[in-house]
Protein backbone atom coordinates (compact mmCIF):
# COMPACT_ATOMS: atom_id res chain seq x y z
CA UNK A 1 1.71 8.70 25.47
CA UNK A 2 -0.55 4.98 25.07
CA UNK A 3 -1.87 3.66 22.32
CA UNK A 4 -5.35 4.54 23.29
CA UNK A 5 -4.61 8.69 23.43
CA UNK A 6 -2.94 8.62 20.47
CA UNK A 7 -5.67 7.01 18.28
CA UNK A 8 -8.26 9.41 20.02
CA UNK A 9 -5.38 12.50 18.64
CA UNK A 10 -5.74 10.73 15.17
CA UNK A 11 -9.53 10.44 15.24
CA UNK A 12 -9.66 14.11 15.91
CA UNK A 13 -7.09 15.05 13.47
CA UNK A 14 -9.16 12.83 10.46
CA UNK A 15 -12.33 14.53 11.62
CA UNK A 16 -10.83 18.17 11.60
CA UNK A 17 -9.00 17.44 7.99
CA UNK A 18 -12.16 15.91 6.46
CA UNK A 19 -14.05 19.49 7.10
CA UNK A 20 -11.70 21.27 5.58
CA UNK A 21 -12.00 23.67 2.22
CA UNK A 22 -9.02 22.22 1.07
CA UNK A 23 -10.27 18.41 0.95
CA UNK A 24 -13.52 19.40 -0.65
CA UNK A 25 -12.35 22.35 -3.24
CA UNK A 26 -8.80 21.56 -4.20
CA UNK A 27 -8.12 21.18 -7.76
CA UNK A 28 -7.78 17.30 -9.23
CA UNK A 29 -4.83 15.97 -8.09
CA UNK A 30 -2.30 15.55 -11.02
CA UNK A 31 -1.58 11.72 -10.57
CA UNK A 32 0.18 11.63 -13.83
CA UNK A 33 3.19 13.87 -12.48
CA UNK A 34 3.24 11.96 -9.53
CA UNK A 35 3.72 8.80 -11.12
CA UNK A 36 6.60 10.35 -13.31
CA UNK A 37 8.41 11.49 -9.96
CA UNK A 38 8.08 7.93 -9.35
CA UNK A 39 9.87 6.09 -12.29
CA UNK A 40 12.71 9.04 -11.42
CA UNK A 41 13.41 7.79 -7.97
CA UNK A 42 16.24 4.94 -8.03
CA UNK A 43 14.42 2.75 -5.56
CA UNK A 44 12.05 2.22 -8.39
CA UNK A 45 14.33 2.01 -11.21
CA UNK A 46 16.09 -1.34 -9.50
CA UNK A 47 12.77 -2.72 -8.13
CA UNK A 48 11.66 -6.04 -10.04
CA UNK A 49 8.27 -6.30 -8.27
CA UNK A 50 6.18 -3.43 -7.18
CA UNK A 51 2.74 -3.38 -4.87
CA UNK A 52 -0.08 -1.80 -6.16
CA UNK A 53 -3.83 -1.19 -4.37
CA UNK A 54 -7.02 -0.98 -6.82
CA UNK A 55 -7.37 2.81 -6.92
CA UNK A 56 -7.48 5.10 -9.65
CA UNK A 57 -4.67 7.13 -8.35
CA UNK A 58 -2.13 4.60 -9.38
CA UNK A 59 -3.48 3.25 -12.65
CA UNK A 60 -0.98 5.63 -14.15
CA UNK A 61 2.00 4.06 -11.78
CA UNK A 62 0.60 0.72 -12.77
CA UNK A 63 0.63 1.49 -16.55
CA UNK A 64 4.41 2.26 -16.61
CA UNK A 65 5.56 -0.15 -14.12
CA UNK A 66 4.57 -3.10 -16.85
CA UNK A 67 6.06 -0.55 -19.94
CA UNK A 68 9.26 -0.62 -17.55
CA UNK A 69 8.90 -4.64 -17.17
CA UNK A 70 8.24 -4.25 -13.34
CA UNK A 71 5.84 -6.61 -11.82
CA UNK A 72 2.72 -6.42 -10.24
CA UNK A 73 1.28 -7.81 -6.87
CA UNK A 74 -2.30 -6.45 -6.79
CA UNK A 75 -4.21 -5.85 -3.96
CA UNK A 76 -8.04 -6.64 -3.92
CA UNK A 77 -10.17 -4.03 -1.54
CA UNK A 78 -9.47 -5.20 2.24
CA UNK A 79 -7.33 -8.08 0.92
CA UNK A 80 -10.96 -9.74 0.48
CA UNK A 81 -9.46 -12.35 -2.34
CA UNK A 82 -6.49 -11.92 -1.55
CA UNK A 83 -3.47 -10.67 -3.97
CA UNK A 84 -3.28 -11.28 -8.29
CA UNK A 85 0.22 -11.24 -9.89
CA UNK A 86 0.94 -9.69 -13.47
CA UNK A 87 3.76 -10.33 -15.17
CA UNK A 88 4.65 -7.64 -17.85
CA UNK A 89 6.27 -10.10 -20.05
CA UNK A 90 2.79 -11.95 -20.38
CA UNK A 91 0.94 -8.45 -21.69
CA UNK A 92 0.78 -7.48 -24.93
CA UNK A 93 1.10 -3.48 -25.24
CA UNK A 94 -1.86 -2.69 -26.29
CA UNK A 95 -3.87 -4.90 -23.49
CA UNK A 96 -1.57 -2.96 -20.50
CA UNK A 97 -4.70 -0.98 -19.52
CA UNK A 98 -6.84 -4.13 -19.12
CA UNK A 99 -3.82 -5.81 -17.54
CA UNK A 100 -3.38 -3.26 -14.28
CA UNK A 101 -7.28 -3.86 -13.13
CA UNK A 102 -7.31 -6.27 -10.51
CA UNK A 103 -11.26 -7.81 -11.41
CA UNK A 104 -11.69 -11.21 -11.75
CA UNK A 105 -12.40 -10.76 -15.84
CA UNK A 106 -8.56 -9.92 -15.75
CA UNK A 107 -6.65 -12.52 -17.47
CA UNK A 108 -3.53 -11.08 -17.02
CA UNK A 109 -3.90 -11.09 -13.21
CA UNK A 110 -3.14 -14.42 -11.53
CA UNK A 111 -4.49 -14.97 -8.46
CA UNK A 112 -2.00 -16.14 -5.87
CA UNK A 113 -2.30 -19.54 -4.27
CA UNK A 114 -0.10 -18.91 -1.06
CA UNK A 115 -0.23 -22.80 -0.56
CA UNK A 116 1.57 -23.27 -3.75
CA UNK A 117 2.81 -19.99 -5.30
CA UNK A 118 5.40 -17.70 -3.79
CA UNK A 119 5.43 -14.97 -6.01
CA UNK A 120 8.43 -12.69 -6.18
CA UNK A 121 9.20 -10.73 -3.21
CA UNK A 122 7.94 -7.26 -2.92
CA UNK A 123 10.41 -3.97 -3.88
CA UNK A 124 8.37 -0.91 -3.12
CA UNK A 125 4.83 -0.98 -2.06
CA UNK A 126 2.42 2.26 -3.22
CA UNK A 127 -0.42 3.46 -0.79
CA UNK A 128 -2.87 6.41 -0.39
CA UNK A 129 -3.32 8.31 2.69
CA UNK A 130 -5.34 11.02 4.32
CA UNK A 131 -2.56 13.03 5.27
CA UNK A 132 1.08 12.70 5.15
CA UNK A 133 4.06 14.64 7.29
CA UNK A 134 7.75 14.64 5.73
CA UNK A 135 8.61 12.79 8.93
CA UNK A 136 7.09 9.59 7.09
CA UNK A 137 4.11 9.77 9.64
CA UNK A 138 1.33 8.80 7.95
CA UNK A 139 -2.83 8.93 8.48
CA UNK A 140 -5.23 6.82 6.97
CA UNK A 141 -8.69 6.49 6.69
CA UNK A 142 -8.77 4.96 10.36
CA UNK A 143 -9.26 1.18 8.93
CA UNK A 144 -5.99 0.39 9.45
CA UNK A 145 -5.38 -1.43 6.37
CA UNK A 146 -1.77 -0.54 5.72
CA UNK A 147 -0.48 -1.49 9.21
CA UNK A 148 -2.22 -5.10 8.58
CA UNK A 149 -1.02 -5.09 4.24
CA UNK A 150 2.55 -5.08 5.88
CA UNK A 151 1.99 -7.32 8.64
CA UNK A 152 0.31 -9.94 6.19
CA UNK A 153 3.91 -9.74 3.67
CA UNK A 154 5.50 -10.13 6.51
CA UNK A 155 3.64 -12.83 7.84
CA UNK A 156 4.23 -14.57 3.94
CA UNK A 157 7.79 -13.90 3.67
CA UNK A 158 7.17 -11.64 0.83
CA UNK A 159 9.00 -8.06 2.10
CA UNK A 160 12.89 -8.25 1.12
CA UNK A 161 15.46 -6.01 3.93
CA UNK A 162 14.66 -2.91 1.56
CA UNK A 163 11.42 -3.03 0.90
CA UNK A 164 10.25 0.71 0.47
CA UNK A 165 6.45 2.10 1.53
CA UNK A 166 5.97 5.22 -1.21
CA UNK A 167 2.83 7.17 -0.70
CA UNK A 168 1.39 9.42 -3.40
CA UNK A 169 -0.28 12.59 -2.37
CA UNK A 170 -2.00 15.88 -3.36
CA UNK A 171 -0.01 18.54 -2.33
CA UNK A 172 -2.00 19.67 0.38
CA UNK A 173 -2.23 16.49 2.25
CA UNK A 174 1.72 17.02 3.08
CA UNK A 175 1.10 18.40 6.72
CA UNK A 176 2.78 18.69 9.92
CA UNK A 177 4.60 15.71 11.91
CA UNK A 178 1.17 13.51 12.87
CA UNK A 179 1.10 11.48 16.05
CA UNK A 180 2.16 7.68 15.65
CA UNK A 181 1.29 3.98 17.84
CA UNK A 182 4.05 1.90 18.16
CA UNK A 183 2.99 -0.73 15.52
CA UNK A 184 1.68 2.01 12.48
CA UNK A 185 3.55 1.90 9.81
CA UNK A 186 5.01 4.81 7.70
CA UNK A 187 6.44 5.74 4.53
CA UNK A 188 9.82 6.23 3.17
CA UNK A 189 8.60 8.34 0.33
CA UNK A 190 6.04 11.00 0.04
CA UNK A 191 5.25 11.80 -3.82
CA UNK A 192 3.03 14.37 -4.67
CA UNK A 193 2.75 16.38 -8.78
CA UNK A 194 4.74 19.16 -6.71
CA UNK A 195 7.63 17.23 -5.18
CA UNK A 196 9.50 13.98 -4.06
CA UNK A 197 10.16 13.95 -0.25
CA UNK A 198 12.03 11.09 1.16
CA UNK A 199 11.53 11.18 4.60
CA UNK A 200 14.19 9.20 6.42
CA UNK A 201 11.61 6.86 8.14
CA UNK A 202 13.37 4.00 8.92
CA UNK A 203 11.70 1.43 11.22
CA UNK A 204 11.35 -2.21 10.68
CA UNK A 205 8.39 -3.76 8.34
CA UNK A 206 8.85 -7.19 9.43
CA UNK A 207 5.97 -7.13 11.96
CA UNK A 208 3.86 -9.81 13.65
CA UNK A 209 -0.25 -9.95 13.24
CA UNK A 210 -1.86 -8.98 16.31
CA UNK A 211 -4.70 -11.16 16.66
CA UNK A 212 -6.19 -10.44 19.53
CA UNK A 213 -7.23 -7.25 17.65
CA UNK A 214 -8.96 -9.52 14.81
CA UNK A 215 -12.39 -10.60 15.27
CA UNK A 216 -13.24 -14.00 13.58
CA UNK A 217 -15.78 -12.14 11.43
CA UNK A 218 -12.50 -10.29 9.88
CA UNK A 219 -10.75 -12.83 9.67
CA UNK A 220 -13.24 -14.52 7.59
CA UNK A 221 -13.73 -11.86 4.72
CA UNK A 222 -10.36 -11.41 4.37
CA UNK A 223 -8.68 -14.33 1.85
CA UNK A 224 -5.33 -13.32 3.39
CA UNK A 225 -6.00 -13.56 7.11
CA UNK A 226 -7.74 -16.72 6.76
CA UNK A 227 -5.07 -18.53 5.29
CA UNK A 228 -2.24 -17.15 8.00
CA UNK A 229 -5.09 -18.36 10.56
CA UNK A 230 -5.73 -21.40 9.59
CA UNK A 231 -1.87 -21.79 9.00
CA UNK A 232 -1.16 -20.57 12.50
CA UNK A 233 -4.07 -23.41 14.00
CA UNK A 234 -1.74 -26.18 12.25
CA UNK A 235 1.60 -24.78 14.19
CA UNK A 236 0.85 -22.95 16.87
């Protein structure tokens, strides 16, 4: 099956979950659970440095990675500025829950220079998704910002041999094996407040940037791909 059919199958499936009851009358996920599952998996236990986006549903898994002296590579929405680096020995208890908020105001967050800084190499990086199979196939909300989050640490030397993808769930997102492209990415773990799957996806992360598929108006707003652009002008 091509590339093109499949993301026309994915499409469809997005549109048909979205109009479900289930998306619109389950109960609040339980995101506290979830992020206890979390600290009992041993991929997190030995990671030094975890990945974290700017949603609510991981300000709990944010909150215990710097109690557990993990730390933290935030994300900014769409990689816009780029990525801000916490280090738990730098935070006072007390200031953890200003510490995990990736705003500029943040002065526990240090924004990355990638000219200058190479921050510690990433562990286990945390995502959301749409809907999740225990396959590891994994759908998004169709921007296809996870696919280019790993191509970017790849493209910075930041992913190690094990880095792990963990995606954290309500229980009824877990669904049946979803159709996959070639170059989507998906998860080794699936963590919901119900259960821990690990899902014995096992492809490679180190991936190249396509950039034919980049318009220059992306590339732009997006501190990250601007950098590896201009980077890839000087050495083509």
């Amino acid at each position: 099956m091509d590339d093109t059919t499949i993301a026309r199958q994915k499409e469809q499936i997005r549109r048909e979950l979205l109009q479900t009851e289930a998306f619109h009358n389950a109960p609040p996920p339980r995101w506290g659970k979830a992020a206890e599952r979390l600290r009992r998996l041993p991929s997190y236990r030995t990671a030094p440095c975890l990945l974290i986006p700017p949603l609510q549903a991981f300000r709990q898994i944010a909150l215990n990675a710097l109690t557990d002296g993990k730390r933290l590579i935030l994300t900014t929405p769409q990689l816009q500025s780029g990525f801000s680096l916490v280090d738990p020995r730098a935070v006072p208890p007390h200031k953890r829950p200003q510490a995990v908020y990736p705003h500029r105001s943040n002065p526990f967050a240090q924004r990355i220079d990638y000219r200058t800084q190479r921050p510690p190499r990433v562990d286990l990086i945390l995502t959301s998704s749409l809907a999740v199979a225990r396959d590891g196939s994994r759908l998004g909300d169709g921007s296809g910002h996870l696919d280019l989050l790993v191509a970017c640490l790849s493209q910075l030397g930041w992913l190690k041999k094990g880095t792990r993808i963990v995606t954290v769930v309500a229980p009824f997102q877990i669904v049946s094996p979803l159709p996959m492209k070639r170059t989507d990415v998906g998860v080794h773990w699936v963590l919901s407040d119900e259960e821990t799957i690990a899902t014995g996806w096992n492809q490679p992360l180190h991936m190249p940037l396509l950039w034919p598929r980049l318009d220059r108006k992306r590339i732009r707003r997006n501190d990250v791909l601007f950098y590896l652009s201009r980077k890839r002008s000087r050495h083509p």
